[in-house]
Protein backbone atom coordinates (compact mmCIF):
# COMPACT_ATOMS: atom_id res chain seq x y z
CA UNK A 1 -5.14 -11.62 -9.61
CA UNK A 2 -1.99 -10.51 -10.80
CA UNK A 3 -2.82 -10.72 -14.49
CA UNK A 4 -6.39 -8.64 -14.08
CA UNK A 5 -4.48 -6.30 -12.17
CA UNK A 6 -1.86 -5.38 -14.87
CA UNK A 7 -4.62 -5.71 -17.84
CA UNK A 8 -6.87 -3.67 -15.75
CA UNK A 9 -4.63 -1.14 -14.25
CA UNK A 10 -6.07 2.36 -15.76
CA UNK A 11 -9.41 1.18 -15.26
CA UNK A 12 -8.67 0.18 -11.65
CA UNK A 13 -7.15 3.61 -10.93
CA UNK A 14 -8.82 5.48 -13.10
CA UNK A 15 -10.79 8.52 -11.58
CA UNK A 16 -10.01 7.22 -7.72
CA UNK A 17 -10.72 9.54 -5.09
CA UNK A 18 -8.88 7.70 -2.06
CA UNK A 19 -6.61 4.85 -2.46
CA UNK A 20 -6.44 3.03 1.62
CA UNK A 21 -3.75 0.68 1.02
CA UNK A 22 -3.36 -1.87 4.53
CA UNK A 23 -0.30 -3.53 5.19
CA UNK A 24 -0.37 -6.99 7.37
CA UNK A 25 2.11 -6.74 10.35
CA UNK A 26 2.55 -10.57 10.46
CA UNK A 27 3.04 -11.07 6.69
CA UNK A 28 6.04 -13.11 5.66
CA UNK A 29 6.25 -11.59 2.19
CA UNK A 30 7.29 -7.64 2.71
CA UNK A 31 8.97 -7.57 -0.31
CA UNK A 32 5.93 -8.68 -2.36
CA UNK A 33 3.57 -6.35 -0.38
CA UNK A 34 5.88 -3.04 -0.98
CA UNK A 35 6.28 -3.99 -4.64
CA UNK A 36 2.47 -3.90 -4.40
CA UNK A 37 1.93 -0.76 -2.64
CA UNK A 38 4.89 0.58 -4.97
CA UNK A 39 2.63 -0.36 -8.18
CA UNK A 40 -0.60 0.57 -6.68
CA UNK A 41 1.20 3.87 -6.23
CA UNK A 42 2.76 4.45 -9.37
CA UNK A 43 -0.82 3.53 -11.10
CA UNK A 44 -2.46 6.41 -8.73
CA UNK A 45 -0.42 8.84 -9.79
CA UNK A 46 -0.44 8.25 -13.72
CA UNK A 47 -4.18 7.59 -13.30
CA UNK A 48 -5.70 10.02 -10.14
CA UNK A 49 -2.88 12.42 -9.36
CA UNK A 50 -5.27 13.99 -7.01
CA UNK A 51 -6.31 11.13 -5.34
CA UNK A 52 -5.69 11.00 -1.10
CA UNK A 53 -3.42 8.00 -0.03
CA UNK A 54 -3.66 6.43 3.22
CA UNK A 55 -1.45 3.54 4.37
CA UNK A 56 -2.57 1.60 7.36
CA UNK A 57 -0.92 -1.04 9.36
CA UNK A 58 -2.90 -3.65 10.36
CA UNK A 59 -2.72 -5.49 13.54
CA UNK A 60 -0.05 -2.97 15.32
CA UNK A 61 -1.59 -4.04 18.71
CA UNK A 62 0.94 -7.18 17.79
CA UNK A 63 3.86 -4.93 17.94
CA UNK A 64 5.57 -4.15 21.00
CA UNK A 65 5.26 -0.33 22.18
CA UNK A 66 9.16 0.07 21.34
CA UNK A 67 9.15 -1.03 17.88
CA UNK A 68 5.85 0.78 16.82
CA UNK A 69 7.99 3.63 15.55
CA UNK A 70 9.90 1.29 13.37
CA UNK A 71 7.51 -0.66 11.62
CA UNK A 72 6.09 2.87 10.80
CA UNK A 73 8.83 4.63 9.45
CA UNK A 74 9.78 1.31 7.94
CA UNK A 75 6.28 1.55 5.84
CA UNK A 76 5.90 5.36 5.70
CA UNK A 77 9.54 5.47 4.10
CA UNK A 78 8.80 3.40 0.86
């Protein structure tokens, strides 16, 4: 996937409208996933500067109430 994803990129994220990016609270690889979002990003940008962006978090309910707020601004701040 990686490979088709860097031949591909402009085609990928060429004329995009919305880009809904998920992030996986229980994933043991959070480096991997923000260098993902991070490249998804950058390709938006050259590729659909107008396009809307929204980044969810997926399975919050796992969190505890406290550390909602973290994980957030954790995600929202890359």
């Amino acid at each position: 996937m990686e490979n088709y994803f860097a031949s591909q990129r402009d085609n990928i994220f060429r004329n995009v409208e919305v880009l809904i990016y998920v992030f996986d609270v229980e994933s043991r690889e959070l480096e991997k996933d923000m260098h993902y979002y991070q490249s998804c990003l950058e390709a938006i940008l050259q590729n659909s500067p107008e396009a809307r962006i929204f980044c969810l978090i997926h399975k919050m309910d796992l969190v505890q109430d406290d550390q909602r707020d973290i994980v957030s601004t954790s995600v929202n701040r890359k």
